[in-house]
C-alpha atoms as a PDB file:
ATOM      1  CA  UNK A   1     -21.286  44.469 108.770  1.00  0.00           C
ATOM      2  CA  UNK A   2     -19.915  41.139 108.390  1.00  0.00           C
ATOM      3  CA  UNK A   3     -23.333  39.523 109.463  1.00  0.00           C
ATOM      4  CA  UNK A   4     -24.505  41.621 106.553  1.00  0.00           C
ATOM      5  CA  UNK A   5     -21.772  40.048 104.476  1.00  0.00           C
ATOM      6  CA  UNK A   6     -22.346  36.568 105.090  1.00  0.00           C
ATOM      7  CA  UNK A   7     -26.227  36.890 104.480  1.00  0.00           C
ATOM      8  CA  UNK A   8     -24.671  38.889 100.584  1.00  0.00           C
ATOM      9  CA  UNK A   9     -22.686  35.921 100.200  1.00  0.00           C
ATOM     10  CA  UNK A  10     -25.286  32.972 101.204  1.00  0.00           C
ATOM     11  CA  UNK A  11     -27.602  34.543  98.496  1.00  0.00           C
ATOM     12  CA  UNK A  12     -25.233  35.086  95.892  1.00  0.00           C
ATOM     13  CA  UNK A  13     -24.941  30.970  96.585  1.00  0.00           C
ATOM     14  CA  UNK A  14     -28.671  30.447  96.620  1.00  0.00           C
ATOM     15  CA  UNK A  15     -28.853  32.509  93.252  1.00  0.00           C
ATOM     16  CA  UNK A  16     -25.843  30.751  91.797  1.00  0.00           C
ATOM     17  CA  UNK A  17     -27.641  27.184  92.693  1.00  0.00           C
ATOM     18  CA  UNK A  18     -30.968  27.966  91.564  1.00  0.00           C
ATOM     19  CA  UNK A  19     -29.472  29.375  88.334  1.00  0.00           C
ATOM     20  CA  UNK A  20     -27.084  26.069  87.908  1.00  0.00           C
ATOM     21  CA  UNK A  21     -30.129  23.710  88.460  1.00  0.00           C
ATOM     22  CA  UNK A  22     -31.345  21.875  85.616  1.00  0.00           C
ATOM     23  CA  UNK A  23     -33.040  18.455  85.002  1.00  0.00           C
ATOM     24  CA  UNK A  24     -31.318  15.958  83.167  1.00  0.00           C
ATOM     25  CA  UNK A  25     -32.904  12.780  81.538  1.00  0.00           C
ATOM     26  CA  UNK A  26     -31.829   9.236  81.668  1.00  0.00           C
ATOM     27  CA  UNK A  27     -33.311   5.989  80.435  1.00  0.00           C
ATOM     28  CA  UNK A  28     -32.884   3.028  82.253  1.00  0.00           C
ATOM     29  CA  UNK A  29     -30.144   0.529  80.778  1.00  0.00           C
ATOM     30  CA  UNK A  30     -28.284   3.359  78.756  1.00  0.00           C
ATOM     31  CA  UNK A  31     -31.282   3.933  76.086  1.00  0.00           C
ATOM     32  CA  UNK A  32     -31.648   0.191  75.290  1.00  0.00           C
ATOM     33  CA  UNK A  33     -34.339  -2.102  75.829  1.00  0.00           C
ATOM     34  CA  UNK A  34     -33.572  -5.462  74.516  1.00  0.00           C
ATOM     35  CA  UNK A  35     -36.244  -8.662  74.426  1.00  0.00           C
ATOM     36  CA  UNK A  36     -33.109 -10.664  73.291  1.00  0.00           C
ATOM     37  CA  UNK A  37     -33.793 -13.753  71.476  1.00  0.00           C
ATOM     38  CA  UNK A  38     -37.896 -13.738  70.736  1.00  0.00           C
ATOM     39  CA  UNK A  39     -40.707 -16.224  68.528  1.00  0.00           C
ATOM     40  CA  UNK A  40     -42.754 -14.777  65.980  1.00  0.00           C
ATOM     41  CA  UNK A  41     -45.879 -16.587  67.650  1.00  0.00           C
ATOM     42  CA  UNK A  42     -45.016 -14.057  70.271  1.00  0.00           C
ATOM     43  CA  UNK A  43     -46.901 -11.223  68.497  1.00  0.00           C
ATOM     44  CA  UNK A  44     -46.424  -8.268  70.296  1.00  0.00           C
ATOM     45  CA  UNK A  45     -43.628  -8.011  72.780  1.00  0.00           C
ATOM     46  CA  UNK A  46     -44.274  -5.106  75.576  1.00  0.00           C
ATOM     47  CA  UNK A  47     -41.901  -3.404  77.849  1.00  0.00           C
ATOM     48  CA  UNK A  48     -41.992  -0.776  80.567  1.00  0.00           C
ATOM     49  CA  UNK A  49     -39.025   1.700  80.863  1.00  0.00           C
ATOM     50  CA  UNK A  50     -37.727   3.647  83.633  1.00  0.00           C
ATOM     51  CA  UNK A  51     -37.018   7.623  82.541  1.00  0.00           C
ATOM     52  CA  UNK A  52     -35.312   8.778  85.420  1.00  0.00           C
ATOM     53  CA  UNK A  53     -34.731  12.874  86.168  1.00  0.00           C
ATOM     54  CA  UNK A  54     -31.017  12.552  87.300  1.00  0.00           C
ATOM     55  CA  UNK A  55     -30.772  16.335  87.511  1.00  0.00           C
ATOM     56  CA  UNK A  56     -31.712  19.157  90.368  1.00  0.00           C
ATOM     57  CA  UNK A  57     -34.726  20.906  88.737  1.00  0.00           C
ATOM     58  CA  UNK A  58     -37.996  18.964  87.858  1.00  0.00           C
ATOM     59  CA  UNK A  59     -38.073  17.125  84.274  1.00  0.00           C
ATOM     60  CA  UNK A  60     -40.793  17.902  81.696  1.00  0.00           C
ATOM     61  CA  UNK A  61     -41.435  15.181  78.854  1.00  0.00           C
ATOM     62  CA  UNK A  62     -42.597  17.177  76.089  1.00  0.00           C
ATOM     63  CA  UNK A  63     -43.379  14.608  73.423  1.00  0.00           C
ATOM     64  CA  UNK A  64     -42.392  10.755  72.508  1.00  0.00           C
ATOM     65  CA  UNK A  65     -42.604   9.529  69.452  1.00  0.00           C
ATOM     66  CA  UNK A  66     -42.864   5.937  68.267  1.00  0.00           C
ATOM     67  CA  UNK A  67     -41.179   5.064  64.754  1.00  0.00           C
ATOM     68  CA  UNK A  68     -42.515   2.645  62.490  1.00  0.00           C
ATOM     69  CA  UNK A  69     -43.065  -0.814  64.057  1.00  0.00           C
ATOM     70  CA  UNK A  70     -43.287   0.235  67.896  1.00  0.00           C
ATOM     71  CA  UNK A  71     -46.074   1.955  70.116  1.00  0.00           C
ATOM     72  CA  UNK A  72     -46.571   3.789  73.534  1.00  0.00           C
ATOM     73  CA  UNK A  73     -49.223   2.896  75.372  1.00  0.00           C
ATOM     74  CA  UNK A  74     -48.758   5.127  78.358  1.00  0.00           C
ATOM     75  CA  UNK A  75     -46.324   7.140  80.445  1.00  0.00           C
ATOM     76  CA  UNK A  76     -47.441   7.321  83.872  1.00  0.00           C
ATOM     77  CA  UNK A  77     -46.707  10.952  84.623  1.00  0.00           C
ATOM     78  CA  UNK A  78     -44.962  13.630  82.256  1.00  0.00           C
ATOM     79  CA  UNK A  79     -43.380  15.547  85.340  1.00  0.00           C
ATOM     80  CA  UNK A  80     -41.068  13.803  86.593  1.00  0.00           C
ATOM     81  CA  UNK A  81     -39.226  15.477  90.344  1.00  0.00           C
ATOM     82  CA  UNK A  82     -35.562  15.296  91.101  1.00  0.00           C
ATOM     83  CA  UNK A  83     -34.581  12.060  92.083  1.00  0.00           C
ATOM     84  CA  UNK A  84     -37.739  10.152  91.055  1.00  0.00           C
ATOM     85  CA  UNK A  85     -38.460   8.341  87.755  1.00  0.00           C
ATOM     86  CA  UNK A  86     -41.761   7.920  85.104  1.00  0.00           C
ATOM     87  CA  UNK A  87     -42.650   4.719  83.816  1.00  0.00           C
ATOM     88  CA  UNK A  88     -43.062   4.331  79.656  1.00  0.00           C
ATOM     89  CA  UNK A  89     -44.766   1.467  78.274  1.00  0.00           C
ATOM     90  CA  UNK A  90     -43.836   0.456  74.854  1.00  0.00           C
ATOM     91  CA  UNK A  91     -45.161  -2.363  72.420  1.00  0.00           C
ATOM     92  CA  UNK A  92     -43.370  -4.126  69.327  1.00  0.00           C
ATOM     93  CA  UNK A  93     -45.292  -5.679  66.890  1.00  0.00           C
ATOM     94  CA  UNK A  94     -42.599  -8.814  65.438  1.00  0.00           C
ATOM     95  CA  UNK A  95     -45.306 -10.219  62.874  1.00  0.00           C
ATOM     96  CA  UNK A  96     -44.043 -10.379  59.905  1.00  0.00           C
ATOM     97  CA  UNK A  97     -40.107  -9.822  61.391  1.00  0.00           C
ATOM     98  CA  UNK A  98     -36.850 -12.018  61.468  1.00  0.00           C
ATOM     99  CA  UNK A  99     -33.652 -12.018  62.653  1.00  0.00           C
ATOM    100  CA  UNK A 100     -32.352  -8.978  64.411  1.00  0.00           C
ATOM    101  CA  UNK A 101     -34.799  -5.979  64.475  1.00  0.00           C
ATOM    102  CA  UNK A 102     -34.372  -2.315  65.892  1.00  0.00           C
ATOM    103  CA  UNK A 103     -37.086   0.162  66.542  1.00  0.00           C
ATOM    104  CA  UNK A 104     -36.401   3.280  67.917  1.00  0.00           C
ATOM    105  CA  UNK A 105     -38.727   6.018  69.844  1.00  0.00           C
ATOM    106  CA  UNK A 106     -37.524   9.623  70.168  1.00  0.00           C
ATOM    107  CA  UNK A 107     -38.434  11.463  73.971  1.00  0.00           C
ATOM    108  CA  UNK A 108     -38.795  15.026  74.211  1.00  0.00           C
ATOM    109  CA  UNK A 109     -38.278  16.671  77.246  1.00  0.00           C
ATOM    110  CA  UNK A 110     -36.627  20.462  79.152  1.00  0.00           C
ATOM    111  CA  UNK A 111     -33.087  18.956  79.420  1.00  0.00           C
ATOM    112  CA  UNK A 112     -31.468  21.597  78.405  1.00  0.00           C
ATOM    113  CA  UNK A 113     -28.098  19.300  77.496  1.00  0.00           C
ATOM    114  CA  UNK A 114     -30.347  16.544  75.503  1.00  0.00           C
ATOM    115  CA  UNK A 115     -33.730  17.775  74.862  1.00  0.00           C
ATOM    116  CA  UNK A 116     -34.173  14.857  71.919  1.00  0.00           C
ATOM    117  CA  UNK A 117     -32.827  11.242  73.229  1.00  0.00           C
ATOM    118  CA  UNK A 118     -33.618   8.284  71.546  1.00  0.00           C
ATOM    119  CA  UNK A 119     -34.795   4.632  72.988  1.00  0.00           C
ATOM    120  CA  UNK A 120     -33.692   1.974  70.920  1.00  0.00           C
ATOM    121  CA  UNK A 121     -35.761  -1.272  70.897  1.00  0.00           C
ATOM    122  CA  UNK A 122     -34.155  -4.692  69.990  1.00  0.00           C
ATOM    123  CA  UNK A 123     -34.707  -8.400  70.058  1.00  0.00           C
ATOM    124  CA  UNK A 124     -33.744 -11.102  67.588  1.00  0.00           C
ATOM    125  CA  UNK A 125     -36.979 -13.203  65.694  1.00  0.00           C
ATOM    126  CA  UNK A 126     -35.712 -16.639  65.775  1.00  0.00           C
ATOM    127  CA  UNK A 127     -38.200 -18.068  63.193  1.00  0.00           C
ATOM    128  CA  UNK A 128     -37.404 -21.557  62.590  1.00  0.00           C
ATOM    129  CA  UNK A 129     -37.076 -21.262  58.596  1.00  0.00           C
ATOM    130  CA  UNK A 130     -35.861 -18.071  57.643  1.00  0.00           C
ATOM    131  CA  UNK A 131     -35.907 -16.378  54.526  1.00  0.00           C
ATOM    132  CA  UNK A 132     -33.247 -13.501  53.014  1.00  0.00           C
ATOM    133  CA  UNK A 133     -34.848 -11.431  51.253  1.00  0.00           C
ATOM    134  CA  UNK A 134     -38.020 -12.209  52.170  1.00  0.00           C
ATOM    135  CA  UNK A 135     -38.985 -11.717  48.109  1.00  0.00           C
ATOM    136  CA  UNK A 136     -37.450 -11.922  44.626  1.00  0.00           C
ATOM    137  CA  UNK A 137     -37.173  -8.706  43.267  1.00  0.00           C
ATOM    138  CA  UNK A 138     -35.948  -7.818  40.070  1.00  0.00           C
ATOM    139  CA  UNK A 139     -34.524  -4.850  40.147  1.00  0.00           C
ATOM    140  CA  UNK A 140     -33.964  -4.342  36.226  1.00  0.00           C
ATOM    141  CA  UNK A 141     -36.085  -6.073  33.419  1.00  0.00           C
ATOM    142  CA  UNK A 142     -35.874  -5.080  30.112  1.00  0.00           C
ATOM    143  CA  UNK A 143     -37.707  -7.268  27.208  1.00  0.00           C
ATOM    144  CA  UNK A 144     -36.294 -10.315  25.451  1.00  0.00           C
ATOM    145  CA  UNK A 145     -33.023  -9.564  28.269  1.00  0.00           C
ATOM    146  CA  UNK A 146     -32.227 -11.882  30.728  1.00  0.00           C
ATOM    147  CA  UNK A 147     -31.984 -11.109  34.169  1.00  0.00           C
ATOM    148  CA  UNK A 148     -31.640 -12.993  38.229  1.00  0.00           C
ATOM    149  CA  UNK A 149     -32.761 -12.718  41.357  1.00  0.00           C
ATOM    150  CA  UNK A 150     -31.929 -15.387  44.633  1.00  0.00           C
ATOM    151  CA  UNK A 151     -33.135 -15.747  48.654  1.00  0.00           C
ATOM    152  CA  UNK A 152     -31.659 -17.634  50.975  1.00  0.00           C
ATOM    153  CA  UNK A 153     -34.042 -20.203  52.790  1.00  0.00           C
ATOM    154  CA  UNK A 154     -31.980 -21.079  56.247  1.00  0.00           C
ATOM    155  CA  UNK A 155     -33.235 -24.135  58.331  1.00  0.00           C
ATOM    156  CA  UNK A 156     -32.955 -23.111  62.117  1.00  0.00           C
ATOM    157  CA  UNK A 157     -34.179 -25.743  63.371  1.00  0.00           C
ATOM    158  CA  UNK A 158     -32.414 -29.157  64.833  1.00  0.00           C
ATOM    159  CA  UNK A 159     -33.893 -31.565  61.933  1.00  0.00           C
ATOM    160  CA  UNK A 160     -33.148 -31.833  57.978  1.00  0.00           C
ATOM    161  CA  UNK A 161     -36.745 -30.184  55.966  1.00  0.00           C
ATOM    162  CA  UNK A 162     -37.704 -31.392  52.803  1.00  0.00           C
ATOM    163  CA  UNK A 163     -39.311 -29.458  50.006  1.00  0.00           C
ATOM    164  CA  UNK A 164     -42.017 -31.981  48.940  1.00  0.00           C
ATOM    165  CA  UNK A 165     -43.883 -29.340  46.370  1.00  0.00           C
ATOM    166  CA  UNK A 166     -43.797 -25.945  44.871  1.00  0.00           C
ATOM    167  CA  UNK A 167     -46.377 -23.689  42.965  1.00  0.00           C
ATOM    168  CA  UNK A 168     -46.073 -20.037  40.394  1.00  0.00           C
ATOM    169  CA  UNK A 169     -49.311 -18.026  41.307  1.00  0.00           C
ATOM    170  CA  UNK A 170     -49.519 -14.970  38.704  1.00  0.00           C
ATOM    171  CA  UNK A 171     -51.044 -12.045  39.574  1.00  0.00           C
ATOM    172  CA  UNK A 172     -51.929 -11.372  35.232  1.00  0.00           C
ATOM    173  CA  UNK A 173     -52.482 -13.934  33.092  1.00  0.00           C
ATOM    174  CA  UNK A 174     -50.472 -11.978  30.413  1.00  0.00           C
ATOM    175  CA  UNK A 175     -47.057 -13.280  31.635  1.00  0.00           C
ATOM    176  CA  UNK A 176     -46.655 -17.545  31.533  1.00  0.00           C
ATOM    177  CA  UNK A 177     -45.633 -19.114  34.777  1.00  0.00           C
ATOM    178  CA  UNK A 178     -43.204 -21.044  32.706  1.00  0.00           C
ATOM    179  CA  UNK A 179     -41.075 -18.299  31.396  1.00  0.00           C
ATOM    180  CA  UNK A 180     -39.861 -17.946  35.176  1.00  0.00           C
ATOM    181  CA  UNK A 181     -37.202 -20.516  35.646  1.00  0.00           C
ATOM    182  CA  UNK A 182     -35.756 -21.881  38.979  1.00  0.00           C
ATOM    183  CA  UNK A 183     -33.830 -24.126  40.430  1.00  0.00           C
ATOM    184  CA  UNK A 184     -36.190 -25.456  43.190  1.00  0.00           C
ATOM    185  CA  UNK A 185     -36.542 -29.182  42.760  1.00  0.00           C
ATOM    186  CA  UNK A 186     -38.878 -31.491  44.532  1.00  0.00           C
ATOM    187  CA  UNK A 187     -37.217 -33.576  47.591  1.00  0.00           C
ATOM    188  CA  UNK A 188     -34.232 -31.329  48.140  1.00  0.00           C
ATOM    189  CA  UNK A 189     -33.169 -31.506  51.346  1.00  0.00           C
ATOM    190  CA  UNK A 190     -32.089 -28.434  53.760  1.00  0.00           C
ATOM    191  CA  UNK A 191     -29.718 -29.664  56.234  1.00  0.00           C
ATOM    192  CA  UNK A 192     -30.417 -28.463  59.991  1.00  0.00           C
ATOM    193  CA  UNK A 193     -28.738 -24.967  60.547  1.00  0.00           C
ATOM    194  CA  UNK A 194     -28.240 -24.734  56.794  1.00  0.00           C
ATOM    195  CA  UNK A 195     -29.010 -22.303  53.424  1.00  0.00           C
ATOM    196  CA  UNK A 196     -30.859 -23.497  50.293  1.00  0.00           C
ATOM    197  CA  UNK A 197     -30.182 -20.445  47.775  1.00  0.00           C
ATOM    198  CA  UNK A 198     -33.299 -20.017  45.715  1.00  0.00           C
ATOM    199  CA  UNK A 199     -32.583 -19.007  41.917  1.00  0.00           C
ATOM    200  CA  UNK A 200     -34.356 -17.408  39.323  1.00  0.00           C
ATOM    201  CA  UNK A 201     -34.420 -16.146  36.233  1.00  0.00           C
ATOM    202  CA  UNK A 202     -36.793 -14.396  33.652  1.00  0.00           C
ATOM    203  CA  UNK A 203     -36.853 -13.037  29.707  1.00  0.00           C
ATOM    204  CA  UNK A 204     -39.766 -11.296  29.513  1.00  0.00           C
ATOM    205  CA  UNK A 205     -41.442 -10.737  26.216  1.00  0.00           C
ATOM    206  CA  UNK A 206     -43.048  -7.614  26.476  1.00  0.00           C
ATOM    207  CA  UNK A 207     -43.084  -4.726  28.706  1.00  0.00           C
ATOM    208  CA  UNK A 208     -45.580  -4.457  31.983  1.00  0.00           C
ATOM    209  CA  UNK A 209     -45.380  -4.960  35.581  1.00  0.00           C
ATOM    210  CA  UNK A 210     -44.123  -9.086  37.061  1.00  0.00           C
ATOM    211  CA  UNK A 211     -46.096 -10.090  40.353  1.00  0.00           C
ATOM    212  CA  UNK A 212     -46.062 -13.298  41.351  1.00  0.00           C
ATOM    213  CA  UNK A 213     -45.767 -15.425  44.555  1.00  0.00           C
ATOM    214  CA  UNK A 214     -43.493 -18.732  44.457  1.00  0.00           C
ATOM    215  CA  UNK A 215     -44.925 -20.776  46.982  1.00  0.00           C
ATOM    216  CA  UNK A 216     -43.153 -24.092  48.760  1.00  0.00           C
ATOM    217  CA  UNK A 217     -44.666 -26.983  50.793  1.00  0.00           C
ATOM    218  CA  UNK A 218     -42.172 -28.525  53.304  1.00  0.00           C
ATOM    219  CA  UNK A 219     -42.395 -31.292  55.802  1.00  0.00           C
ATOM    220  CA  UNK A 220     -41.890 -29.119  58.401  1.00  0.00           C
ATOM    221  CA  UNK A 221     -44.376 -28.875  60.898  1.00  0.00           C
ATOM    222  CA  UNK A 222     -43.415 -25.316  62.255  1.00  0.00           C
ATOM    223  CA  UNK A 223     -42.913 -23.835  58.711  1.00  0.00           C
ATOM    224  CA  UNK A 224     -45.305 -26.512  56.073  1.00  0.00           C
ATOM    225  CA  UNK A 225     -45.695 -23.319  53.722  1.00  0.00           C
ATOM    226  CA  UNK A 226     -42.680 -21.025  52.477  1.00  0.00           C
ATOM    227  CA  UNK A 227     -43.993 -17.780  50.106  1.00  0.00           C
ATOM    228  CA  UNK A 228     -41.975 -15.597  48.127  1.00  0.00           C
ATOM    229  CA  UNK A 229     -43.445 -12.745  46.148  1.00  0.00           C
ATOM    230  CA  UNK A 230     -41.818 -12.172  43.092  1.00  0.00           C
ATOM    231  CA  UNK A 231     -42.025  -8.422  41.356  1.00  0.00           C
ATOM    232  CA  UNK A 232     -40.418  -6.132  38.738  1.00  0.00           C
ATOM    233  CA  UNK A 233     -41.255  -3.403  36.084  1.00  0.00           C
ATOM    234  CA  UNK A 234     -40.223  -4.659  32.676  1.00  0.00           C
ATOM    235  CA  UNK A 235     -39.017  -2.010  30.205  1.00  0.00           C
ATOM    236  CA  UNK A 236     -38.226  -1.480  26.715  1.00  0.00           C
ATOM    237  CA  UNK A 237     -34.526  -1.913  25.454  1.00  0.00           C
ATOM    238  CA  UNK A 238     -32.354   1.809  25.834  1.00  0.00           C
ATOM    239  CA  UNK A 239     -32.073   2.857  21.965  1.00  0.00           C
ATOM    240  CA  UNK A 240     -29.190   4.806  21.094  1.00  0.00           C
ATOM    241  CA  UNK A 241     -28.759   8.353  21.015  1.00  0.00           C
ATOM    242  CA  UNK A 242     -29.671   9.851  17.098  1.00  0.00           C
END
């Protein structure tokens, strides 16, 4: 009887266990792979990422999901055993990117406690002239009103730049280059770790769409050419209410 017992009570523990199992997902360095401090000539930065099964019952990836910016290019095995780990490879494409930049990619998987986790992607694009916003936007232009826009350029580098030049390409020939005024002046000088605040302003004529790119020639070997696209909808003057 009490043999009989002990054999009720092992099971009722085997049951118990087997019902308490579950896999559990974790990503190497707490969900956060980090490049640190990057180059833009760098192009695409790649990575491979530990997803470890921390939990007691064999780990399923169901799906992962790159956001903008970022790409998989493999994952080694998609069942992964107690105790043992799958290897993701991931890609970030910095062209184009400055300063500090996140990407994010979402992994799917049977953990029953976190069945969507997210990997975060980081790394800071040291370009060596920086721009902030990388365009001047007007964000409201109504005819014969004027309005302003402004980026910061910021020198990164360890020597003064000078702006030796500066063009107005127009995308129509309908607005004149002229009636966009701004402050850039030829031989300014942008200290090393300093801002130059670009300004400019605009009273359009007529209604239509502004594109343009402002374009400026430095001395800088690493950064000789500086663009900033210009844009905005221009609109008719609000009437009042008859």
């Amino acid at each position: 009887m009490l043999n009989i017992l002990k054999l009720s009570i092992v099971a009722l523990m085997a049951a118990f266990i087997s019902l308490s199992a579950q896999p559990k997902l974790f990503i190497e360095n707490n969900s956060v792979h980090d490049w640190g401090n990057v180059k833009p000539e760098q192009g695409v930065l790649k990575g491979d990422i530990k997803l470890h099964n921390k939990g007691d019952k064999t780990l399923e990836i169901k799906r992962v999901k790159p956001g903008c910016g970022c790409t998989t290019d493999s994952l080694d095995t998609d069942i992964i055993a107690p105790g043992k780990f799958a290897t993701l490879r991931v890609n970030l494409n910095i062209s184009g990117y400055q300063g500090n930049t996140v990407k994010s990619v979402r992994i799917s998987s049977n953990d029953p406690e976190k069945p969507e986790q997210n990997l975060l992607l980081k790394c800071n694009v040291v370009v060596h002239v920086g721009t902030a916003p990388k365009y001047l936007g007007f964000n409201r232009l109504i005819v014969d009103e004027e309005s302003s826009t402004r980026s910061v350029i910021t020198n990164n580098t360890d020597k003064p730049i000078k702006i030796i030049n500066f063009s107005l390409r127009m995308a129509s020939k309908d607005i004149d280059p002229t009636e966009l005024k701004h402050n850039i002046r030829r031989n300014t000088i942008i200290e090393p770790k300093a801002s130059y605040t670009v300004e400019m302003k605009y009273k359009p004529k007529k209604t239509g769409r502004l594109q343009s790119t402002l374009t400026i020639q430095t001395d800088s070997k690493e950064s000789p050419t500086i663009e900033l696209p210009i844009w905005g909808n221009i609109i008719e003057p609000q009437t009042g209410k008859n």
